[in-house]
Protein backbone atom coordinates (compact mmCIF):
# COMPACT_ATOMS: atom_id res chain seq x y z
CA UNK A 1 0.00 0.00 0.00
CA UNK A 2 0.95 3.46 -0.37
CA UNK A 3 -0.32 6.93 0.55
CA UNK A 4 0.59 9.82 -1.28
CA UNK A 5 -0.27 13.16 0.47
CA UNK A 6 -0.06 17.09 -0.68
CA UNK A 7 -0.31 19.89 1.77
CA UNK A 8 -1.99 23.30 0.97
CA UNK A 9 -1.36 26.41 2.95
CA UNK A 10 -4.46 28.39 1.59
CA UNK A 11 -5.31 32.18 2.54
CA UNK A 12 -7.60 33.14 4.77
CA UNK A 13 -9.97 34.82 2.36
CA UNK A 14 -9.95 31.79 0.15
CA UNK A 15 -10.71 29.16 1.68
CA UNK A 16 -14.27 28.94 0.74
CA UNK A 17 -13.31 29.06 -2.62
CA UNK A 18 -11.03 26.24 -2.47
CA UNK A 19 -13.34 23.66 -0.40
CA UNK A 20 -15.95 24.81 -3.27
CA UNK A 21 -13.28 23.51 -6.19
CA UNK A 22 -12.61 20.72 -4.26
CA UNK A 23 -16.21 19.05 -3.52
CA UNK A 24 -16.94 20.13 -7.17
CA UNK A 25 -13.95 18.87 -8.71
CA UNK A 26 -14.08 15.48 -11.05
CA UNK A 27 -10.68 13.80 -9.62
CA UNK A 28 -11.12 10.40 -12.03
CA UNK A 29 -9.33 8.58 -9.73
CA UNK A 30 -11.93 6.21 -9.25
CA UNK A 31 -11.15 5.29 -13.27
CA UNK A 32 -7.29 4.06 -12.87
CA UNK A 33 -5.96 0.44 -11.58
CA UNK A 34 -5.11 0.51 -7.95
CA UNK A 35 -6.60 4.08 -6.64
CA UNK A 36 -8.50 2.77 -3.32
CA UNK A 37 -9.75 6.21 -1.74
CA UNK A 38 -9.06 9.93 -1.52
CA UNK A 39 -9.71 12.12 1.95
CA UNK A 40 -9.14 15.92 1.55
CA UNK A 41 -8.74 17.05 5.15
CA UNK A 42 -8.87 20.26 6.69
CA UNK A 43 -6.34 21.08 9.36
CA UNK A 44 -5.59 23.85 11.75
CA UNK A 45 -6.05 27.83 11.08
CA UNK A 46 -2.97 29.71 10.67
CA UNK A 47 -2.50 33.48 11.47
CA UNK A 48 -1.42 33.69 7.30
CA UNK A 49 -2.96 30.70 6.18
CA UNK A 50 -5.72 27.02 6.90
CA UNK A 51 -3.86 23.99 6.42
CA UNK A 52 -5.51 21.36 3.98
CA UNK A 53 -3.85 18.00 3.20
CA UNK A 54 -5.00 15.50 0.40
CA UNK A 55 -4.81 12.01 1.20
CA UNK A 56 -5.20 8.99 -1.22
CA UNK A 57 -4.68 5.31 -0.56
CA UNK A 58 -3.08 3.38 -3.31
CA UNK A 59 -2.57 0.00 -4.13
CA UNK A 60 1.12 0.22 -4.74
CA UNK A 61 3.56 2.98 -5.07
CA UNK A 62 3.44 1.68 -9.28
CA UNK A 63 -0.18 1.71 -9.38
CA UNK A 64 0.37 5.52 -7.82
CA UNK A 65 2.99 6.15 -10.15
CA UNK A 66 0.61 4.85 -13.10
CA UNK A 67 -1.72 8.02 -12.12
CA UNK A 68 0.91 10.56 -12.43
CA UNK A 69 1.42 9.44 -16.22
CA UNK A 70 -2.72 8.72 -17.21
CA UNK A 71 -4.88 10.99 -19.20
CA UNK A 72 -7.16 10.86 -16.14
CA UNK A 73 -4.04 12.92 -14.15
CA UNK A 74 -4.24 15.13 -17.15
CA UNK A 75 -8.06 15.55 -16.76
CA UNK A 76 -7.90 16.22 -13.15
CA UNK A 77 -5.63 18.16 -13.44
CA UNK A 78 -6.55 20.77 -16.26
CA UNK A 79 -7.03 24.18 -15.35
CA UNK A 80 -5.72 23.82 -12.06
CA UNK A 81 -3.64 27.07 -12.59
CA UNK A 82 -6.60 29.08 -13.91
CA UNK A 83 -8.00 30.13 -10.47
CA UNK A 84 -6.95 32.96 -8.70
CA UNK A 85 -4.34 32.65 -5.84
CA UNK A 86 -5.48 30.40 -3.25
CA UNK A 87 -2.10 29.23 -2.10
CA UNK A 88 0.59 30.33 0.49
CA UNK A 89 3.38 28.80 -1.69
CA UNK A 90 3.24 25.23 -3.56
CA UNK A 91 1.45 22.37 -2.57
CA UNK A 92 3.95 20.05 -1.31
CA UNK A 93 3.61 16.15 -1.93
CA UNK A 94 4.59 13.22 0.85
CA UNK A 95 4.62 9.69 -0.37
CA UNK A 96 4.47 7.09 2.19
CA UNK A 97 5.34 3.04 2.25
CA UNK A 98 2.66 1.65 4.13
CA UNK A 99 4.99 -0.67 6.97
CA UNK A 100 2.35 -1.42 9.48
CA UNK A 101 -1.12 -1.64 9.85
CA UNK A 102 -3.72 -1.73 12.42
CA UNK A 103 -7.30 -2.64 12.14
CA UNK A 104 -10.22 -2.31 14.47
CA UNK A 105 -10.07 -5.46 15.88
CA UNK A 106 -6.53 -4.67 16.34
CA UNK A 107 -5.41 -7.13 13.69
CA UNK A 108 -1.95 -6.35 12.54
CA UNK A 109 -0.95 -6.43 9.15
């Protein structure tokens, strides 16, 4: 399994704006071999900026990798620069080996 997350510092007076592009955004993830699920979470308020990370859960770091080169990455991806500023900075990607897992019946894995 992997996890590949970005992190968004987004200005205060745009953060409606980017939850809006977000929850009305068509990701196609759901169309490419070994996407498993996507959490956009919204973090703690800054005095210059909210923080917002993406999280999605991937098969494998290749099936992850697969994304990055697919027309549906493209898609997604399209226009992403045609919005005003919402950003303090870049978003900055984390990719993450998955080395231990816990479930809720505390099965390890």
């Amino acid at each position: 399994m992997f996890i590949a997350m970005n992190r968004f510092k987004v200005l205060p007076d745009a953060v409606e704006e980017f939850e809006a592009l977000w929850a009305n955004r068509e990701t196609h993830l759901h169309t490419v071999p070994g996407f498993r699920e996507f959490h956009m979470l919204k973090g703690p308020e800054r005095d210059d900026h909210r923080l917002y990370a993406s999280h999605t859960i991937w098969a494998s770091r290749e099936a992850f990798e697969g994304w990055t080169r697919s027309e549906a990455f493209r898609a997604a991806h399209r226009g992403a620069g045609g919005t005003r500023p919402l950003y303090l900075g870049h978003p900055e990607f984390e990719g993450f080996e998955v080395i231990q897992t816990v479930d809720a019946d505390g099965r390890r894995s």
